[in-house]
N, C-alpha and C. Protein backbone atom coordinates (compact mmCIF):
# COMPACT_ATOMS: atom_id res chain seq x y z
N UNK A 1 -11.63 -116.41 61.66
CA UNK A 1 -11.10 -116.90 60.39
C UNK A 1 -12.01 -116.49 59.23
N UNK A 2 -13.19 -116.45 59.17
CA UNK A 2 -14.39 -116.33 57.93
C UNK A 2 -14.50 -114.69 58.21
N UNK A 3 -14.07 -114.37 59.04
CA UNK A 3 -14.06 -112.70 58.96
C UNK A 3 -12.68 -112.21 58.26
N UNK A 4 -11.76 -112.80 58.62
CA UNK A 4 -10.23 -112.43 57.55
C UNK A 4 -10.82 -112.90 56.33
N UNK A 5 -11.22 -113.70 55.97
CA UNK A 5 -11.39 -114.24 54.64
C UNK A 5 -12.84 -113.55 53.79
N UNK A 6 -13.40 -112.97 54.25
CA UNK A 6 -14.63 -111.97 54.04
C UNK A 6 -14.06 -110.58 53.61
N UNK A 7 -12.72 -109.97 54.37
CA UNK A 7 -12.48 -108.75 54.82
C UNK A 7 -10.94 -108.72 53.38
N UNK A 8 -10.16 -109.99 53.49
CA UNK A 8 -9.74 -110.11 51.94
C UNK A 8 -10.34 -110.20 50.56
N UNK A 9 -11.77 -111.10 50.50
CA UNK A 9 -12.25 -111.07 49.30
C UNK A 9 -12.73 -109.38 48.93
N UNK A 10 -13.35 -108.41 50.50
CA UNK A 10 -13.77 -107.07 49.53
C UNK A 10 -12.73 -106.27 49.36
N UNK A 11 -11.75 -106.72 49.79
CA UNK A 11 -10.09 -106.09 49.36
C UNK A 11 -10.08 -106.35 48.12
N UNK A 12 -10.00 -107.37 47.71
CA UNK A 12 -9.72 -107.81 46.32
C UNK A 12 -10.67 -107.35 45.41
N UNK A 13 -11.81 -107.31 45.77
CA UNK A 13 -12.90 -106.43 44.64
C UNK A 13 -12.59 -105.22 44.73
N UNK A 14 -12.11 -104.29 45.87
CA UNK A 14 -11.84 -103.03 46.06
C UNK A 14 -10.99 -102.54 44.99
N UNK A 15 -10.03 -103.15 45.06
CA UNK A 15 -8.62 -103.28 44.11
C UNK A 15 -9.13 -103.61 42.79
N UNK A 16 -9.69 -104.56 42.33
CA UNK A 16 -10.26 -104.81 41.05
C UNK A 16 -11.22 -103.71 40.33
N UNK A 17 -11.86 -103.05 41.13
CA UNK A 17 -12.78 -102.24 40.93
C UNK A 17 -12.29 -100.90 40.91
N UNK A 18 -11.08 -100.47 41.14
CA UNK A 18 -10.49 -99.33 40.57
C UNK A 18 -9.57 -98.88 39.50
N UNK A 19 -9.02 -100.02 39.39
CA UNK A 19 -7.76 -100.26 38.36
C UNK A 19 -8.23 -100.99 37.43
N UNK A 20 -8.07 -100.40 35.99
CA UNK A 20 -8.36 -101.21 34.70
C UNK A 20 -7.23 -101.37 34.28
N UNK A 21 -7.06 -102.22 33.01
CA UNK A 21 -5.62 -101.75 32.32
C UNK A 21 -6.55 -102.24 30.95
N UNK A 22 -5.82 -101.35 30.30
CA UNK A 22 -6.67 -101.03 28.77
C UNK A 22 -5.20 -101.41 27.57
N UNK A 23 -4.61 -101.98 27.16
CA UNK A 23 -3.88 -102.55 26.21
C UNK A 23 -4.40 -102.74 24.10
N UNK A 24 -3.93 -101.43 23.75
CA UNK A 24 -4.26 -101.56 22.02
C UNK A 24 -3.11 -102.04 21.46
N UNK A 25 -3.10 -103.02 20.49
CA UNK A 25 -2.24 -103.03 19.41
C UNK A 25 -2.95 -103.00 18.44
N UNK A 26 -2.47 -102.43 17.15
CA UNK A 26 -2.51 -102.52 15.72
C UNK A 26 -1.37 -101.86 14.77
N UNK A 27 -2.26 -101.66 13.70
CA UNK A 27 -1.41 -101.08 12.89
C UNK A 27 -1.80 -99.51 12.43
N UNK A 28 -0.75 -98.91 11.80
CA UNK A 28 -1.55 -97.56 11.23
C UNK A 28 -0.40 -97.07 9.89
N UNK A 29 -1.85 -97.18 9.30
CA UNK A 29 -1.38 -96.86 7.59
C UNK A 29 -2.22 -95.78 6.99
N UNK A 30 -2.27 -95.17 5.55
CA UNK A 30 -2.42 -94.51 4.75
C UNK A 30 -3.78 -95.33 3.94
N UNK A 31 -4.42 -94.30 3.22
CA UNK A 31 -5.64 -95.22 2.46
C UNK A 31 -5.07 -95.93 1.64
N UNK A 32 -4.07 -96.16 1.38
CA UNK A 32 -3.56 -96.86 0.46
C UNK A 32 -2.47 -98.47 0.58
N UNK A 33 -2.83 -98.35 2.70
CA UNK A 33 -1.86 -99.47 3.04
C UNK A 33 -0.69 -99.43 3.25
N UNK A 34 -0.37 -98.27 3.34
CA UNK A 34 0.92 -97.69 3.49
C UNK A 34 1.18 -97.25 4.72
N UNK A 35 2.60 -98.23 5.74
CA UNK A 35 2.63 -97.56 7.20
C UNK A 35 2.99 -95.89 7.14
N UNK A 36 2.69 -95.47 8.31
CA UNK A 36 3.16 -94.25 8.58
C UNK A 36 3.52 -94.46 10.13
N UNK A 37 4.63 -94.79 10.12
CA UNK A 37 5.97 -94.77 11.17
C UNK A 37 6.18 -93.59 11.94
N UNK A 38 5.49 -92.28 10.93
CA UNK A 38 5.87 -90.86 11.35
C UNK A 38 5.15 -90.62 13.18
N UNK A 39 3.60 -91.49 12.61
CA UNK A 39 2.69 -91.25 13.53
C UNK A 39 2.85 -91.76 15.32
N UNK A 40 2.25 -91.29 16.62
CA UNK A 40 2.56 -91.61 17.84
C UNK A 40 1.40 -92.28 17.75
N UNK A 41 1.24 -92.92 19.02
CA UNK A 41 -0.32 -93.55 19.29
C UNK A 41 -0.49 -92.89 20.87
N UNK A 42 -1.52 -92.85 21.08
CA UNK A 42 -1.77 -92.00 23.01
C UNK A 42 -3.28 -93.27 23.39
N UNK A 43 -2.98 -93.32 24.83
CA UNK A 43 -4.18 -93.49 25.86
C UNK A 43 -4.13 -92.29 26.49
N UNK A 44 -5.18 -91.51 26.86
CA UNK A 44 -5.57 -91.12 27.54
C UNK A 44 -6.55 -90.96 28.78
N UNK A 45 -6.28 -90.87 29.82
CA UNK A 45 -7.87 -90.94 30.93
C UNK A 45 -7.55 -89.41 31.80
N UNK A 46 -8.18 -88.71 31.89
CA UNK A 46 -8.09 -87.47 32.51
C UNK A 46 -7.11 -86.83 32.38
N UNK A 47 -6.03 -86.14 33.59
CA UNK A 47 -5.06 -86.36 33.14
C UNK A 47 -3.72 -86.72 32.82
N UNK A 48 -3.73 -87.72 32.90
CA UNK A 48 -2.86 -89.00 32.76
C UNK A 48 -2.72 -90.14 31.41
N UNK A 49 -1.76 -90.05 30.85
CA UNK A 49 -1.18 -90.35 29.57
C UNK A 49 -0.30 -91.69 29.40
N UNK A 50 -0.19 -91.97 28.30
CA UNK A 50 0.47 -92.84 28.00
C UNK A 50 0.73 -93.20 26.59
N UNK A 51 2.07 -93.52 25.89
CA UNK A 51 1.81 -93.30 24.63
C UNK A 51 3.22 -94.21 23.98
N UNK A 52 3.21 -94.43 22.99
CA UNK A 52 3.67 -95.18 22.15
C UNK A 52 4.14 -94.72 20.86
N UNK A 53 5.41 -94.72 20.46
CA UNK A 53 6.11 -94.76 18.53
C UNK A 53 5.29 -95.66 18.30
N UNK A 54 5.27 -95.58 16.68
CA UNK A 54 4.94 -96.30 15.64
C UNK A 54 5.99 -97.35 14.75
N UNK A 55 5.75 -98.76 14.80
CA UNK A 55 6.89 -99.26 14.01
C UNK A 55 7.17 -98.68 12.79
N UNK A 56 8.65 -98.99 12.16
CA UNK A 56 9.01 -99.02 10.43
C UNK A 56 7.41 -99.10 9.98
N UNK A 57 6.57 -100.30 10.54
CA UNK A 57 6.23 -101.49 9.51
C UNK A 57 4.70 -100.77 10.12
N UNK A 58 4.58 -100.04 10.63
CA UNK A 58 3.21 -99.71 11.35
C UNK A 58 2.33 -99.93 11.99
N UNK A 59 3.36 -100.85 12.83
CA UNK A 59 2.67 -101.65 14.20
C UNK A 59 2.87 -100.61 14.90
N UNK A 60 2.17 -100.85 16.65
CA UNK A 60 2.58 -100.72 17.76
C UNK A 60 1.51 -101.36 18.79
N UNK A 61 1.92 -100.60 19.91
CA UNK A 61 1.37 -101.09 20.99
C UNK A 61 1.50 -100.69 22.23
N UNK A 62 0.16 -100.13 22.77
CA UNK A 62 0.38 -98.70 24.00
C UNK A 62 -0.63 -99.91 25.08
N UNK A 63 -0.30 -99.72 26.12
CA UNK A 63 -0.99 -99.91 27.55
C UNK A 63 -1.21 -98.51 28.42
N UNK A 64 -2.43 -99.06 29.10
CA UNK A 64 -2.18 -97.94 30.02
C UNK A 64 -3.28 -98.68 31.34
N UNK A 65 -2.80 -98.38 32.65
CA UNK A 65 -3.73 -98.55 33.97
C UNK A 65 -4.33 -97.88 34.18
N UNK A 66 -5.65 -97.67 34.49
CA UNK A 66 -6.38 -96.40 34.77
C UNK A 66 -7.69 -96.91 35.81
N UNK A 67 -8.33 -96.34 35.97
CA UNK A 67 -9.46 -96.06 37.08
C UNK A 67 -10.26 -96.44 35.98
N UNK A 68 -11.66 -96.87 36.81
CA UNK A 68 -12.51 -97.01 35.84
C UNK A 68 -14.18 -96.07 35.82
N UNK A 69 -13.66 -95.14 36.08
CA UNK A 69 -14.57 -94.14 36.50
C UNK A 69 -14.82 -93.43 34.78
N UNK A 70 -13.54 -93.37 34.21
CA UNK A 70 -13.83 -92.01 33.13
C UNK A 70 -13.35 -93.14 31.72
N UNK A 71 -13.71 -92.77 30.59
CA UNK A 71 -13.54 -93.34 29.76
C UNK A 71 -12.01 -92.97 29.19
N UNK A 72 -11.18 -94.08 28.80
CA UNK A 72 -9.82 -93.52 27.77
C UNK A 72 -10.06 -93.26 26.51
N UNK A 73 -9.24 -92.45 25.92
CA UNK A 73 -9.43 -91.79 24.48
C UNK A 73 -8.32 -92.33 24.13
N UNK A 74 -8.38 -93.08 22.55
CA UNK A 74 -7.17 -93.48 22.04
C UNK A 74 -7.15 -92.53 20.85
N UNK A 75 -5.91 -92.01 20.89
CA UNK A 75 -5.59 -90.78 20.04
C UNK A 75 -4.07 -91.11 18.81
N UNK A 76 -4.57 -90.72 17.64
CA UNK A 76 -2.85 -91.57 16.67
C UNK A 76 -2.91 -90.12 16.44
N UNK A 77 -1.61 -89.36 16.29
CA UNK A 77 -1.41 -88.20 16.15
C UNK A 77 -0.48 -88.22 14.53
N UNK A 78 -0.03 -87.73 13.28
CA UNK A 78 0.75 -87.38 12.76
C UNK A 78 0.75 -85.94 12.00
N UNK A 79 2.01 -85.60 12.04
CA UNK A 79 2.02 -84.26 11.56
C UNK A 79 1.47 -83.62 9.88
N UNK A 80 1.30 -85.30 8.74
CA UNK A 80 0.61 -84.58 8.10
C UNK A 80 -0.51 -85.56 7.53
N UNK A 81 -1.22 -86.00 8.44
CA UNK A 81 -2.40 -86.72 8.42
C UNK A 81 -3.43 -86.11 9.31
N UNK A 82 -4.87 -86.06 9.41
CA UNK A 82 -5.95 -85.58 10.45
C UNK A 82 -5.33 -86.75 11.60
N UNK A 83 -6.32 -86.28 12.90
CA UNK A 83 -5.62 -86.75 14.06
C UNK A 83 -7.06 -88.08 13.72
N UNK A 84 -6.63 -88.93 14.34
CA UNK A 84 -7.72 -89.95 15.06
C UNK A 84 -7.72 -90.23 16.38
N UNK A 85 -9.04 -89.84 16.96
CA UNK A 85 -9.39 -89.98 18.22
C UNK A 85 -10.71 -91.16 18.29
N UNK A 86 -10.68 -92.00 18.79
CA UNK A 86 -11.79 -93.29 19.59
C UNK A 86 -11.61 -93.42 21.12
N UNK A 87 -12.93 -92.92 21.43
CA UNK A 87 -13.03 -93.16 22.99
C UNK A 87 -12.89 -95.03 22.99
N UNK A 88 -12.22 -95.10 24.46
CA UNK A 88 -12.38 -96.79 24.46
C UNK A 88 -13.55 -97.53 25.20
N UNK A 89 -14.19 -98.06 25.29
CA UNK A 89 -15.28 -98.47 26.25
C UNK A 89 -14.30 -99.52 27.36
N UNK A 90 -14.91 -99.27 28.26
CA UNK A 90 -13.94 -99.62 29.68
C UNK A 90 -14.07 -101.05 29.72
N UNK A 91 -14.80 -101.74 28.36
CA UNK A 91 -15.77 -103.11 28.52
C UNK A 91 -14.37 -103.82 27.87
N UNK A 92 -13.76 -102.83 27.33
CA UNK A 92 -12.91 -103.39 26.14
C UNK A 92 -11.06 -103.56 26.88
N UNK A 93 -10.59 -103.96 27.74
CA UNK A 93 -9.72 -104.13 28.22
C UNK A 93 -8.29 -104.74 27.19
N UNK A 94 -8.69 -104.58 26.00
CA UNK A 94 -7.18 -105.61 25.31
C UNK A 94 -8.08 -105.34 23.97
N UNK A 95 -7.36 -104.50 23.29
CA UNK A 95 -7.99 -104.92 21.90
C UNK A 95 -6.85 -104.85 21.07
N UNK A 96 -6.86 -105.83 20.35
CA UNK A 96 -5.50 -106.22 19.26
C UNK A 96 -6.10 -105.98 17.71
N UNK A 97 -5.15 -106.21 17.28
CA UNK A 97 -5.38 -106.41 15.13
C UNK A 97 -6.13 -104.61 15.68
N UNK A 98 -6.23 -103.80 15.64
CA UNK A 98 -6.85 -102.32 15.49
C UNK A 98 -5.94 -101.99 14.22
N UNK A 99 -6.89 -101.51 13.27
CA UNK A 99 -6.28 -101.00 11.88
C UNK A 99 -6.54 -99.67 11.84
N UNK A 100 -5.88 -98.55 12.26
CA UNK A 100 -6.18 -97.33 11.88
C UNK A 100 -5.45 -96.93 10.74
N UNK A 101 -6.72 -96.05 10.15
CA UNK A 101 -6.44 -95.35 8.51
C UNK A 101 -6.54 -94.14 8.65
N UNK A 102 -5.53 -93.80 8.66
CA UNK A 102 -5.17 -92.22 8.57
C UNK A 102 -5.72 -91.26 7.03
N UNK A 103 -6.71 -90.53 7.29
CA UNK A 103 -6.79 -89.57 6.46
C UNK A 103 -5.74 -88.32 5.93
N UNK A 104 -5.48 -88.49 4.79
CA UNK A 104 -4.28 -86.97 4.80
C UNK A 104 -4.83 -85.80 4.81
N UNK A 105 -4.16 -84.82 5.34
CA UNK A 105 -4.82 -83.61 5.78
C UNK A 105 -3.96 -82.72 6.81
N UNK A 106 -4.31 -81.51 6.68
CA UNK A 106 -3.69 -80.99 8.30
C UNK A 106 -3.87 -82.00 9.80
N UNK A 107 -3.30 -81.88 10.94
CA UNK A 107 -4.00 -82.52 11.84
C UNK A 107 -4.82 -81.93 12.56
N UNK A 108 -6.17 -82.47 13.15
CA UNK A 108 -7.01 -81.93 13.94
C UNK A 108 -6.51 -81.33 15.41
N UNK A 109 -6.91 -80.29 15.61
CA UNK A 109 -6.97 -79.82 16.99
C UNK A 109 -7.46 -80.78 17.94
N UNK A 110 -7.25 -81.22 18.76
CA UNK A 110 -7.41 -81.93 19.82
C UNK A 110 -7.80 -80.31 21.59
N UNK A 111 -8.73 -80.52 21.98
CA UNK A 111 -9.32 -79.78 22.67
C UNK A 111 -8.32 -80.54 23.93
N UNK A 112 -8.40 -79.34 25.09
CA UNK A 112 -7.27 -79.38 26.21
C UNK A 112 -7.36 -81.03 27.35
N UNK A 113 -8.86 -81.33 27.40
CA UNK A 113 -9.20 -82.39 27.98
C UNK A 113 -8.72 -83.68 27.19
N UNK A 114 -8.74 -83.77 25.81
CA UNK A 114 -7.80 -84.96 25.46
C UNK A 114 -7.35 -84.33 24.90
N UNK A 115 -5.77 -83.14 25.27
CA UNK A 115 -4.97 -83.48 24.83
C UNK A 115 -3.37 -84.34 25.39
N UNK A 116 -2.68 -85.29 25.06
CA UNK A 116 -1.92 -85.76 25.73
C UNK A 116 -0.79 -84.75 26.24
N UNK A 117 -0.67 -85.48 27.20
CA UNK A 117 0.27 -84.51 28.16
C UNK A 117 -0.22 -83.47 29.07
N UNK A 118 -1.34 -82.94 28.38
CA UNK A 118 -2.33 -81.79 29.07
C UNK A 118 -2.35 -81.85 30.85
């Protein structure tokens, strides 16, 4: 009996210890407070993706499950704003209210390792 119950608890750390789930919401606007709806939002971890529209109002909200070996990159993409990329720290499992401010500009190249879909 204390051997089933030994042999489930390192199951359960096994399982805990590979699978994260990393959950952003915020918003994303213009320097001026202004949504941009245009824009996507991405998780990334190697390569494996996950990604999210942008509300009217410039909410959203992306999840993603991942391993906890490599760090995720949260990436807001729009076609005429620079890109924003923030690695996530794996410490950070749920982060809400995130206000990204989009700079206007061409968008940045994003290199092949984060790019989504890659």
């Amino acid at each position: 009996m204390m051997r089933n119950i030994l042999v489930f608890v390192l199951i359960v750390m096994l399982v805990s210890a590979c699978d994260a789930q990393t959950t952003i919401r915020g918003h994303v606007t213009d320097k001026n407070n202004n949504p941009i709806p245009s824009a996507k939002v991405w998780l990334v971890y190697g390569s494996w993706s996950s990604d999210s529209d942008v509300a009217s109002d410039g909410r959203f909200s992306v999840t993603m499950i991942h391993g906890s070996g490599e760090t995720p990159q949260f990436i807001v993409i729009d076609s005429s704003h620079k890109t924003y990329t923030q690695p996530i720290n794996n410490k950070d499992r749920k982060l809400d209210n995130l206000h990204v401010i989009l700079e206007e500009g061409a968008p940045t190249e994003i290199t092949a390792k984060e790019s989504p879909g890659a």
